[in-house]
Protein backbone atom coordinates (compact mmCIF):
# COMPACT_ATOMS: atom_id res chain seq x y z
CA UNK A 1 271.27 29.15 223.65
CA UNK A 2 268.93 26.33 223.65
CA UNK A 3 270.63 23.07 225.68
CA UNK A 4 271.34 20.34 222.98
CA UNK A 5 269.11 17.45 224.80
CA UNK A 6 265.85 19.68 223.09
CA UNK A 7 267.20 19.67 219.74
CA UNK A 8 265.19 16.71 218.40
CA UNK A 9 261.83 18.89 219.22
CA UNK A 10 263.42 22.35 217.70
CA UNK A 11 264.14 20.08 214.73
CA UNK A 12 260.93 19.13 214.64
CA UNK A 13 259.61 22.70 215.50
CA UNK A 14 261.64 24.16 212.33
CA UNK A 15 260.83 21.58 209.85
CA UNK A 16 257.14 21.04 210.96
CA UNK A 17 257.32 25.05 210.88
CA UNK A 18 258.41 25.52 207.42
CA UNK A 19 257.03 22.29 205.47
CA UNK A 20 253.31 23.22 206.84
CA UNK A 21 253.64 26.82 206.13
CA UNK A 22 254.78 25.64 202.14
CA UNK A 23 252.17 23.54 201.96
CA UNK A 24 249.58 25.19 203.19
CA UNK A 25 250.47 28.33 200.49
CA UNK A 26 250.87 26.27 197.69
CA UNK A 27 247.13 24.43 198.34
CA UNK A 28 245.65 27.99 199.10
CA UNK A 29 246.84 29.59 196.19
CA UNK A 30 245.43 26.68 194.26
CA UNK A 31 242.48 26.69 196.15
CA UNK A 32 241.32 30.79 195.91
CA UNK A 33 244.20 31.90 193.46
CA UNK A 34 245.77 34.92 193.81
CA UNK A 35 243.48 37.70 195.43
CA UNK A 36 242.47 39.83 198.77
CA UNK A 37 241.83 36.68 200.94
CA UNK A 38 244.29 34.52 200.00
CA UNK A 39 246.99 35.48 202.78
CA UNK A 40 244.29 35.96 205.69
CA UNK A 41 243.44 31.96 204.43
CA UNK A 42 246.92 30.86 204.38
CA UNK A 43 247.32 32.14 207.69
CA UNK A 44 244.46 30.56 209.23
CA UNK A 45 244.92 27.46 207.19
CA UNK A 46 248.81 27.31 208.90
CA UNK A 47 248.02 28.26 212.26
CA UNK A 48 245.67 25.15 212.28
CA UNK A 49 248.14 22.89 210.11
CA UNK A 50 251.44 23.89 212.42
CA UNK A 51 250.54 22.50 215.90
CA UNK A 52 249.15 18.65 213.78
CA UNK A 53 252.56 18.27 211.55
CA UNK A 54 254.67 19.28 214.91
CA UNK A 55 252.96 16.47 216.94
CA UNK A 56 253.06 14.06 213.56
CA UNK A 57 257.15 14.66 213.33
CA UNK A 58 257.50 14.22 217.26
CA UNK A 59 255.64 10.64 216.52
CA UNK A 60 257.13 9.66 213.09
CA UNK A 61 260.37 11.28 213.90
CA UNK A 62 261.91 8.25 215.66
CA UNK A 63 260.34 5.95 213.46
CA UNK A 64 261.27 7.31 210.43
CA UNK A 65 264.94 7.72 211.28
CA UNK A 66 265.08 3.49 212.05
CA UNK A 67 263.40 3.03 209.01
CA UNK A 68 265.54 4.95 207.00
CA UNK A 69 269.08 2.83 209.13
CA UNK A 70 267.09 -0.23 207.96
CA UNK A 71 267.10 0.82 204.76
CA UNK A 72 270.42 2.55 204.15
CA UNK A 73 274.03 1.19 204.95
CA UNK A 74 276.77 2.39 207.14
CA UNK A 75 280.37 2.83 204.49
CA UNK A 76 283.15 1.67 206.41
């Protein structure tokens, strides 16, 4: 098991993980369609995409969650 102090960056590992690799399918099938290349593309395209959204949620992460107790408010 993974301690529970590095669960903020395996949060951010998982959901960087799987938003980049939906994204990054949807805009290459719209980009070549469906056909011989397209997985070899989406591959590449989300082995460079992966590493850039995991370093933008590690950044944002913290700032989005205080915008978002701004923004929201605690029931009592």
């Amino acid at each position: 098991m993974i301690p529970a102090r590095f669960a903020p960056v395996l949060a951010a590992l998982l959901t960087s993980g799987l938003m980049s690799c939906i994204v990054t399918c949807v805009a290459t099938i719209k980009s070549l369609g469906l056909g011989a290349q397209t997985f070899g593309a989406w591959m590449a395209a989300w082995g460079f995409g992966w590493p850039i959204a995991f370093a933008v949620i590690l950044v944002a992460g913290p700032l989005i969650r205080r915008l978002v107790a701004r923004l929201t408010r605690q029931t009592a």
